[in-house]
C-alpha atoms as a PDB file:
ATOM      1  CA  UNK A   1     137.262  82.426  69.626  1.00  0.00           C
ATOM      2  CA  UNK A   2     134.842  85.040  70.798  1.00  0.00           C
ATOM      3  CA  UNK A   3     133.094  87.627  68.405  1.00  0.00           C
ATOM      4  CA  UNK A   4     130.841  90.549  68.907  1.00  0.00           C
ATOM      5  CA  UNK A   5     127.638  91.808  67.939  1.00  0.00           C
ATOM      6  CA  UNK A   6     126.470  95.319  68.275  1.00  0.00           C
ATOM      7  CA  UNK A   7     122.775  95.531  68.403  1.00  0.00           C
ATOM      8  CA  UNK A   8     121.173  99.146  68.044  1.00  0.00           C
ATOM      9  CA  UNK A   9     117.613  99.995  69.188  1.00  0.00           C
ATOM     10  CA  UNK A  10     115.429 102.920  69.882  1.00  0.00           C
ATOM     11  CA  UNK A  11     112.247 103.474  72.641  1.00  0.00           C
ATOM     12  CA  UNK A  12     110.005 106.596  73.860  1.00  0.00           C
ATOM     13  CA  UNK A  13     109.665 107.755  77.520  1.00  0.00           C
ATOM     14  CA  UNK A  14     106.503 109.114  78.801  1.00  0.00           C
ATOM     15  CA  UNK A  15     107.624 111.013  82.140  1.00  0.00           C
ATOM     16  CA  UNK A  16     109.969 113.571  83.428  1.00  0.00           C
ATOM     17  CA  UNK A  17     111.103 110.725  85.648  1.00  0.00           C
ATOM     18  CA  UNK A  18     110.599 106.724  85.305  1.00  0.00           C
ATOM     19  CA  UNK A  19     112.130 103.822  85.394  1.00  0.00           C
ATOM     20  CA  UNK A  20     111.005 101.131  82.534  1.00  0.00           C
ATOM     21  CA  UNK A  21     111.994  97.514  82.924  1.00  0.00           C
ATOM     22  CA  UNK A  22     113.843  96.131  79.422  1.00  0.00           C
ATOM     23  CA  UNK A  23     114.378  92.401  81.101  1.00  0.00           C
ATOM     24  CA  UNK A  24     112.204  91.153  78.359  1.00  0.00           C
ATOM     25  CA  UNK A  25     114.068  93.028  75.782  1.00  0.00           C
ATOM     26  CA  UNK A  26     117.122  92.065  77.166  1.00  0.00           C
ATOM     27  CA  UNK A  27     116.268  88.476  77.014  1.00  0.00           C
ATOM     28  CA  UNK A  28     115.276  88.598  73.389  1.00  0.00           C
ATOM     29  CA  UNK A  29     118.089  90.019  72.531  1.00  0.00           C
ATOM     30  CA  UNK A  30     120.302  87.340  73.777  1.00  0.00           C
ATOM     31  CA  UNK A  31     117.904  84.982  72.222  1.00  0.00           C
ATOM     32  CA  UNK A  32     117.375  86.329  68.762  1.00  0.00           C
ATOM     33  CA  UNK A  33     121.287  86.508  67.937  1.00  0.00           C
ATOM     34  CA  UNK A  34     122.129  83.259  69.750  1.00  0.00           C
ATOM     35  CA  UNK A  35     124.679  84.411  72.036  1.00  0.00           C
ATOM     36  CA  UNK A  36     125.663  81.126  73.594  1.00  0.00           C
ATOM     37  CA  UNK A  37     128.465  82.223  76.625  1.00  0.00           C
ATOM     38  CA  UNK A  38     129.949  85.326  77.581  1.00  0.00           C
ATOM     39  CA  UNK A  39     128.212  88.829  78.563  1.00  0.00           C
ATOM     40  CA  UNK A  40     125.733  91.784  77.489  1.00  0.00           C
ATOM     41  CA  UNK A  41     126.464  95.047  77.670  1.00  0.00           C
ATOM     42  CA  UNK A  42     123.639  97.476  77.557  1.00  0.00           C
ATOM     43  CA  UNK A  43     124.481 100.716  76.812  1.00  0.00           C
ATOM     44  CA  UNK A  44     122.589 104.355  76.759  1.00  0.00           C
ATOM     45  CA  UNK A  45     124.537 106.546  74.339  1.00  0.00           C
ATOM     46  CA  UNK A  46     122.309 109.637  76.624  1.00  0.00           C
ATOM     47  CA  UNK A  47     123.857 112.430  79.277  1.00  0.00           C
ATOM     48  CA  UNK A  48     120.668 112.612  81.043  1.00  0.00           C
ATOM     49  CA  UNK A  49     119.355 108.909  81.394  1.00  0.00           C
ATOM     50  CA  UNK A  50     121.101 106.093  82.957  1.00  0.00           C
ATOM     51  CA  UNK A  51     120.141 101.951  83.325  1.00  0.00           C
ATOM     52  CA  UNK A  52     120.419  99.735  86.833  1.00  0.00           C
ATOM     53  CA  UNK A  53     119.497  97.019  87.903  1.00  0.00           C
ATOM     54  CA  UNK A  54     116.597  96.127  90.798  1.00  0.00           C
ATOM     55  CA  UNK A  55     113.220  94.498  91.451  1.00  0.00           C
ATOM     56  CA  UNK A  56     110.371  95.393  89.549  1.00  0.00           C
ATOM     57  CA  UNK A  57     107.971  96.106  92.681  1.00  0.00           C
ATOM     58  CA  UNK A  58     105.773  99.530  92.265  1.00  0.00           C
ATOM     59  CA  UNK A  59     106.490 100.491  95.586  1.00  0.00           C
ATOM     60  CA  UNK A  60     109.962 100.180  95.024  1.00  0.00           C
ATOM     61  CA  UNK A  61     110.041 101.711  91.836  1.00  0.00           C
ATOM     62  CA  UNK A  62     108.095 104.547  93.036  1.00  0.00           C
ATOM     63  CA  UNK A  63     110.892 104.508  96.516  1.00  0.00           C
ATOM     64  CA  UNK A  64     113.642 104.980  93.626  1.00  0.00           C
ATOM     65  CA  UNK A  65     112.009 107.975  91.800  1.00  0.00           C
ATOM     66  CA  UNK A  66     111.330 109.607  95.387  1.00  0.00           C
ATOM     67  CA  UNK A  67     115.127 109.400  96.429  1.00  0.00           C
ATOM     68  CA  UNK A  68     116.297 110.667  92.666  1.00  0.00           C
ATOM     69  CA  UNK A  69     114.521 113.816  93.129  1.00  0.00           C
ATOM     70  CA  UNK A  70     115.321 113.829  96.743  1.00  0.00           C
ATOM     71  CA  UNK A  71     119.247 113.606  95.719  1.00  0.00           C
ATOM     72  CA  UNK A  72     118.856 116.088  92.518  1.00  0.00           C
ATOM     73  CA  UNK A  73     115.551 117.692  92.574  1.00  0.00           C
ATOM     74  CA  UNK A  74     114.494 118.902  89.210  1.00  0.00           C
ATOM     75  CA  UNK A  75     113.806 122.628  90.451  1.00  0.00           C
ATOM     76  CA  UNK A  76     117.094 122.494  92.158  1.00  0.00           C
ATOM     77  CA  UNK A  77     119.302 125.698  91.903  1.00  0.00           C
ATOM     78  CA  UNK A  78     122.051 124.272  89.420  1.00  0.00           C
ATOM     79  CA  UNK A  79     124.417 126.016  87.557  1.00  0.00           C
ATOM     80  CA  UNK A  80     123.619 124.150  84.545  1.00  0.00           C
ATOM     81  CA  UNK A  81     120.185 125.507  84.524  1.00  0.00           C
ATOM     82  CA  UNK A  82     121.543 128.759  83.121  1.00  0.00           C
ATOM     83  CA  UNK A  83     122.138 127.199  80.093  1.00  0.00           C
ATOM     84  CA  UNK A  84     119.326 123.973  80.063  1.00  0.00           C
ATOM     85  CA  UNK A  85     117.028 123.020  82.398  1.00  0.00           C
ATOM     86  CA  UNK A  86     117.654 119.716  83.451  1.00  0.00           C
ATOM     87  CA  UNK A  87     121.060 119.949  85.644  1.00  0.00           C
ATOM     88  CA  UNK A  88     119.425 117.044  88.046  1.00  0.00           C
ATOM     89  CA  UNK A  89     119.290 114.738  85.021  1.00  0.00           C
ATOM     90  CA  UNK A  90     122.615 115.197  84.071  1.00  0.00           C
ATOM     91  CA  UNK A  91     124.229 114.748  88.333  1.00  0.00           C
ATOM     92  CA  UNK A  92     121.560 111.467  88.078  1.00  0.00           C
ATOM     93  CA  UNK A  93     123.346 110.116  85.251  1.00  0.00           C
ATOM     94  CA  UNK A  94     126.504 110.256  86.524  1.00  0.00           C
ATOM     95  CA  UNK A  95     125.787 108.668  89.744  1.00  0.00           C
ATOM     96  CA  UNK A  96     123.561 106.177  88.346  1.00  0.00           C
ATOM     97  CA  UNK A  97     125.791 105.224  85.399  1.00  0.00           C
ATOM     98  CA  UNK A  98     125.218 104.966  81.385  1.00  0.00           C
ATOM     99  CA  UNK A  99     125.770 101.221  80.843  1.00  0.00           C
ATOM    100  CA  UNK A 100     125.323  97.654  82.763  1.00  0.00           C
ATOM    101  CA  UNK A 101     126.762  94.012  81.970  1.00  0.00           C
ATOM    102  CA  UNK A 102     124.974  90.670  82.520  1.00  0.00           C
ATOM    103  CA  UNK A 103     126.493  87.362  82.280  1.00  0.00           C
ATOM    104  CA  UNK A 104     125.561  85.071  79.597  1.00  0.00           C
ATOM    105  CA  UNK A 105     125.748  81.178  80.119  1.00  0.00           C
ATOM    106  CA  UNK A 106     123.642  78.511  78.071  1.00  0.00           C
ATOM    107  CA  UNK A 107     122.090  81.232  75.769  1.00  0.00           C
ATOM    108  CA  UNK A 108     120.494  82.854  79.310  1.00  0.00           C
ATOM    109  CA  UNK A 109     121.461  86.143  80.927  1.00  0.00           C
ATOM    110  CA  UNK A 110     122.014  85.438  84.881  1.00  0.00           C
ATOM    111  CA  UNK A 111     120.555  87.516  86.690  1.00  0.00           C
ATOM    112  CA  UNK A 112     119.236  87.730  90.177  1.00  0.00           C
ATOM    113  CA  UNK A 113     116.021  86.389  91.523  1.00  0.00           C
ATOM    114  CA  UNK A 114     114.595  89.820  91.675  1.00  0.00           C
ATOM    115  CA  UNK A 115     117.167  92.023  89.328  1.00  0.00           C
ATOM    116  CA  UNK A 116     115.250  93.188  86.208  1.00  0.00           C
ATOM    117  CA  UNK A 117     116.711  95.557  84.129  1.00  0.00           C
ATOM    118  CA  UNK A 118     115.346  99.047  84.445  1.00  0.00           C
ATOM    119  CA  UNK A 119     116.136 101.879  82.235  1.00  0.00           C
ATOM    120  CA  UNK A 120     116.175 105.162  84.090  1.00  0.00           C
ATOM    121  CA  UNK A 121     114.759 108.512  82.224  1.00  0.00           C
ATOM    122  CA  UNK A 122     115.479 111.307  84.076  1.00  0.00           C
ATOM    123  CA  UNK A 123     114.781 114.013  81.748  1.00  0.00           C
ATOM    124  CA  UNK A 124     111.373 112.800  80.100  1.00  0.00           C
ATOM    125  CA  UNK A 125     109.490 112.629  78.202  1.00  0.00           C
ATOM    126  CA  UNK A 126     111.370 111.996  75.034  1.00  0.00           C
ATOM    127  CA  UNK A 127     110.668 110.504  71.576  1.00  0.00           C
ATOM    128  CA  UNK A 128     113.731 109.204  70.502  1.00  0.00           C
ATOM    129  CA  UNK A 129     116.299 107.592  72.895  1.00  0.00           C
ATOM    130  CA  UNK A 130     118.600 104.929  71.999  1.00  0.00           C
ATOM    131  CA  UNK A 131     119.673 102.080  74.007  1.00  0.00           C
ATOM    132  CA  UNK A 132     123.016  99.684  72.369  1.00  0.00           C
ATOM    133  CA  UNK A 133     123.259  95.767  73.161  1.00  0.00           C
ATOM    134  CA  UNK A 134     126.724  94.440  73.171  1.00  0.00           C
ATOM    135  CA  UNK A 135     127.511  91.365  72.933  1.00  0.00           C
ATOM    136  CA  UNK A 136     130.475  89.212  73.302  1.00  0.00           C
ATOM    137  CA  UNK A 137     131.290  85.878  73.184  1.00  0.00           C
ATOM    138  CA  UNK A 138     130.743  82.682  71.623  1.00  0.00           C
ATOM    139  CA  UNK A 139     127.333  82.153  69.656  1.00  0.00           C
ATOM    140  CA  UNK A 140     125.330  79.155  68.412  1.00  0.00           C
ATOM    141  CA  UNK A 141     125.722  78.591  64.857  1.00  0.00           C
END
């Protein structure tokens, strides 16, 4: 039988744009509510931040941020920024996407060699975001 455990959490951004890597978080997660076998969802209940998966290198990180703005830039001409400024976060988010799902086998997500888990703020800074764990599947007793 599988079950489900819905884990809510909260963090702070400190730039307009940045990526932060949650692998760590991630992994305790999984850890601290024994999720044996199945998957983890990881979700951002946000419009104008998004998660992904890639290597934590600075240079690559830094790559990512460059083509974000390059693809959206946040002084663009948008419609949207009649009635908020931050259109690019919003067209970011929606290419990016809101949620991601890792494997879970032997209590440990799988992951690539080099995949971390990044969560992407495009309209930072901000004091209060949320970030929701799901998890399904069997779990240790």
């Amino acid at each position: 039988m599988l079950d489900i455990k819905v884990i809510e959490d909260r963090f702070s951004t400190h730039r307009r744009i940045e990526l932060l890597d949650f692998t760590s978080k991630l992994n305790e997660v999984v850890e601290k509510h024994r999720l044996e076998e199945g998957i983890v969802m990881v979700f951002l209940p946000h419009a104008t931040a998004a998660v992904t998966a890639n290597e934590n290198e600075p240079g690559l990180v830094e790559d990512i941020i460059d083509v974000l703005t390059k693809i959206a830039p946040p002084d663009g001409s948008f419609r949207h920024n009649l009635i908020d400024d931050n259109a690019h976060a919003h067209i970011l988010s929606a290419i990016v996407k809101s949620f991601y799902v890792f494997p879970v086998k032997r209590g440990r997500v799988i992951r690539g060699t080099w995949q971390n888990l990044f969560i992407v703020e495009l309209d930072g800074p901000r004091h209060y975001r949320r970030i929701v764990y799901v998890l399904l599947g069997k779990f240790k007793q």
